[in-house]
Protein backbone atom coordinates (compact mmCIF):
# COMPACT_ATOMS: atom_id res chain seq x y z
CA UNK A 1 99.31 -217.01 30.95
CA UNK A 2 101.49 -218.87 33.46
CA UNK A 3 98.58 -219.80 35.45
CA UNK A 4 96.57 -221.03 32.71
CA UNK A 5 98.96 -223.16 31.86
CA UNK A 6 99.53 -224.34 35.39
CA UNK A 7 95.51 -225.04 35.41
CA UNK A 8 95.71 -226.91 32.20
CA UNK A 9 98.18 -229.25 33.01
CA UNK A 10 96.21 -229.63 36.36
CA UNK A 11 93.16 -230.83 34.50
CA UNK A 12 93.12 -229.71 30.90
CA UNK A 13 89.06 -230.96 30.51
CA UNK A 14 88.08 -229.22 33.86
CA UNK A 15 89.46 -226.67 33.20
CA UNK A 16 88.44 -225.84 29.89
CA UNK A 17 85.17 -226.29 30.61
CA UNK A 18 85.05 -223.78 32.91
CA UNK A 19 86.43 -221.32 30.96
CA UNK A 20 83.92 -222.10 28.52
CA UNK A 21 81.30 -221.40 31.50
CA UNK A 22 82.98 -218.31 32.37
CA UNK A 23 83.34 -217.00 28.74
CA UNK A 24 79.60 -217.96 28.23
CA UNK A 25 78.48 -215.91 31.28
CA UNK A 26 80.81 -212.90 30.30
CA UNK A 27 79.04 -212.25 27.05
CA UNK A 28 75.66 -212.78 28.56
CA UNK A 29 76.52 -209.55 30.58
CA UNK A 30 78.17 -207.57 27.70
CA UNK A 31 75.38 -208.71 25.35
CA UNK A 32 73.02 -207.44 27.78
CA UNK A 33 75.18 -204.16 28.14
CA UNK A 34 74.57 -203.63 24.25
CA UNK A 35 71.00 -204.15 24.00
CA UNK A 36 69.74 -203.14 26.97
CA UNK A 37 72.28 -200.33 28.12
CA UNK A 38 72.51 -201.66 31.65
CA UNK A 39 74.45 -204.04 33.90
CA UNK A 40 72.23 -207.13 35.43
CA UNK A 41 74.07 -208.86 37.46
CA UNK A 42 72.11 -211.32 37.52
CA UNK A 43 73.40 -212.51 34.13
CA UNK A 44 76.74 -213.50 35.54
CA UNK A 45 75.44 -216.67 37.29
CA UNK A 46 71.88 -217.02 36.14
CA UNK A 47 70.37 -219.26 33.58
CA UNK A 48 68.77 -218.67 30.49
CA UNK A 49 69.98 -216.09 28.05
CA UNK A 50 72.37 -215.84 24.91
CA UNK A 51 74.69 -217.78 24.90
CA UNK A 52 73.58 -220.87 26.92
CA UNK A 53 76.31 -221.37 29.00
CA UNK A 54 75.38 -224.98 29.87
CA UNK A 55 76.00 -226.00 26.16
CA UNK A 56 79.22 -224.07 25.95
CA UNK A 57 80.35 -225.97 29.03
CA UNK A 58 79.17 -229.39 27.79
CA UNK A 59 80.48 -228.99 23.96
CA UNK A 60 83.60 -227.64 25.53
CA UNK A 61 83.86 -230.76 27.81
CA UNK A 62 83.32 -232.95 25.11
CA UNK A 63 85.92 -231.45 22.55
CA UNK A 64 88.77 -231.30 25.38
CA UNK A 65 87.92 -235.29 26.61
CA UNK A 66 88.02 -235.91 22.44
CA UNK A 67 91.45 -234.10 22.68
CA UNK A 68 92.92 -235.50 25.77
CA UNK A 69 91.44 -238.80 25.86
CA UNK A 70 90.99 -239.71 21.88
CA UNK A 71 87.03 -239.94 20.53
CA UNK A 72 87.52 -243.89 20.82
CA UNK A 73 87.95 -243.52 24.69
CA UNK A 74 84.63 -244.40 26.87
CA UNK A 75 85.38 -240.81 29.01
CA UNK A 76 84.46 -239.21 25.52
CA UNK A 77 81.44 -241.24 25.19
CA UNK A 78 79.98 -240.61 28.62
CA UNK A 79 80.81 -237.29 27.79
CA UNK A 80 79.03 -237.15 24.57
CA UNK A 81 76.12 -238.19 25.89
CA UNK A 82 76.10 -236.42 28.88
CA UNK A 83 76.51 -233.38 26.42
CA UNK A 84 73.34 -234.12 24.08
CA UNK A 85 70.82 -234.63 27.61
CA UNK A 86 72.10 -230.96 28.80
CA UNK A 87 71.58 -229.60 25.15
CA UNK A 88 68.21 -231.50 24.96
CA UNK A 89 66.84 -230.65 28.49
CA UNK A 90 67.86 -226.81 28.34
CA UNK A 91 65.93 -226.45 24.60
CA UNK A 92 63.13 -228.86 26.40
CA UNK A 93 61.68 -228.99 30.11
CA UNK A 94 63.86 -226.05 30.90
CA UNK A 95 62.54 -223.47 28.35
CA UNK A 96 59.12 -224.84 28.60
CA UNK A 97 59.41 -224.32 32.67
CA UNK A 98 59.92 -220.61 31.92
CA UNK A 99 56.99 -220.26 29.35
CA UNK A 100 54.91 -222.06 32.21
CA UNK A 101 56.46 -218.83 34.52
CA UNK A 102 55.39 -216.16 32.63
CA UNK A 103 51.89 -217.52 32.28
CA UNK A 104 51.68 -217.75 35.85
CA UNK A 105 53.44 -214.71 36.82
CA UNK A 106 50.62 -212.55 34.75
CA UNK A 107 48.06 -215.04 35.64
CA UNK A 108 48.99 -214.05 39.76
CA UNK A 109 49.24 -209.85 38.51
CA UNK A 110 45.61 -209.87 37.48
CA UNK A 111 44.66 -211.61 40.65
CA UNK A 112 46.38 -209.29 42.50
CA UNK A 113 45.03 -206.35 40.70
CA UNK A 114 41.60 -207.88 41.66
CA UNK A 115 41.79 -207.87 45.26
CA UNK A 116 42.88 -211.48 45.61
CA UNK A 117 45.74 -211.33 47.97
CA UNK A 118 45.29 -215.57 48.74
CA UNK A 119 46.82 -216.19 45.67
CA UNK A 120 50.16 -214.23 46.21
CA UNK A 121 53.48 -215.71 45.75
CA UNK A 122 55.72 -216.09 48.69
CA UNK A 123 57.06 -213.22 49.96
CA UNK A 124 55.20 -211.49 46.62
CA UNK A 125 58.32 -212.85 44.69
CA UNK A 126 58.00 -213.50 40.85
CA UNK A 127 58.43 -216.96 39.44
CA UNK A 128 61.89 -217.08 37.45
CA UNK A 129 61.19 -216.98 33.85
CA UNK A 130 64.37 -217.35 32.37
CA UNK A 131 65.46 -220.60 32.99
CA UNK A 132 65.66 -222.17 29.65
CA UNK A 133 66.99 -221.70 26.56
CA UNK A 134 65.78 -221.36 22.64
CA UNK A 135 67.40 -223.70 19.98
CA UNK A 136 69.79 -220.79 18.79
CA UNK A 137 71.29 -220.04 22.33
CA UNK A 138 71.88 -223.81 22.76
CA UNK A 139 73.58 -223.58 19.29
CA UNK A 140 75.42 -220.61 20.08
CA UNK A 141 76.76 -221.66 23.17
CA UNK A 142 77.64 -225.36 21.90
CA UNK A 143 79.49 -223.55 18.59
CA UNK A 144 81.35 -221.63 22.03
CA UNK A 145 82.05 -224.41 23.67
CA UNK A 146 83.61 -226.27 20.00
CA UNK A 147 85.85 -223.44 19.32
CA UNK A 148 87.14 -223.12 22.62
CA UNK A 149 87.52 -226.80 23.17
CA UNK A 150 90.05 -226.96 20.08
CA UNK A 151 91.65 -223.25 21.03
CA UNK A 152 92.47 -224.34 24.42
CA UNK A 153 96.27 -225.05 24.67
CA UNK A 154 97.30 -228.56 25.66
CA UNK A 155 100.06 -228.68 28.15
């Protein structure tokens, strides 16, 4: 606890956020433990997944800068907004980036299982499919993110 509170009163926002990352990331794997009865470790840095881990990190941002900095300050707006474009872009492009993988990943299979080794990915690597996020992981993460923002001791 010492050195949480020594990286609080470093940079209470920053590091909250982080945490909020971290914590994200952490039940990605544990969630995936559960369900799938395996460790991917892959979910400990990737993207995609439940919770999103971006909007945890955002919302988190955004509720320690309210805290810190008072919801009248101009950091908080920046933040704010910065907050809704990561929220809208991981629900949006992102998400729709991965449906466009798994369409292509099949489409490249069959060709493959025809005979037509042209079309082959680089180094016959898959195209990453889980980039984005559905509207309840961004929810679940920013809920994250809120409730750690306002658990988060200030120093």
């Amino acid at each position: 606890m010492p050195l949480l509170r020594a990286a609080l009163s470093w940079n209470f926002v920053l590091v909250t956020a982080v945490c909020a990352s971290l914590l994200a990331q952490l039940i990605k794997v544990l969630l995936n433990l559960f369900i799938f009865h395996r460790f991917i470790a892959e979910r400990m840095w990737g993207a995609g997944g439940m919770p999103s881990s971006h909007s945890a990190t955002v919302c988190a941002m955004v509720v320690a800068t309210g805290r810190y900095c008072g919801v009248n300050s101009p950091i908080f707006a920046i933040a704010a907004v910065l907050s809704i474009i990561v929220m809208y872009d991981a629900m949006g492009v992102r998400y729709e980036t991965g449906e466009q993988a798994k369409v292509l990943n099949r489409m490249f299979t069959e060709w493959m299982d025809q005979g037509f080794e042209q079309f082959q990915l680089p180094h016959g690597k898959k195209l990453k499919e889980m980039v984005g996020h559905t509207p309840i992981e961004v929810l679940t993460g920013a809920a994250l993110g809120i409730v750690l923002g306002f658990a988060m001791p200030m120093v």
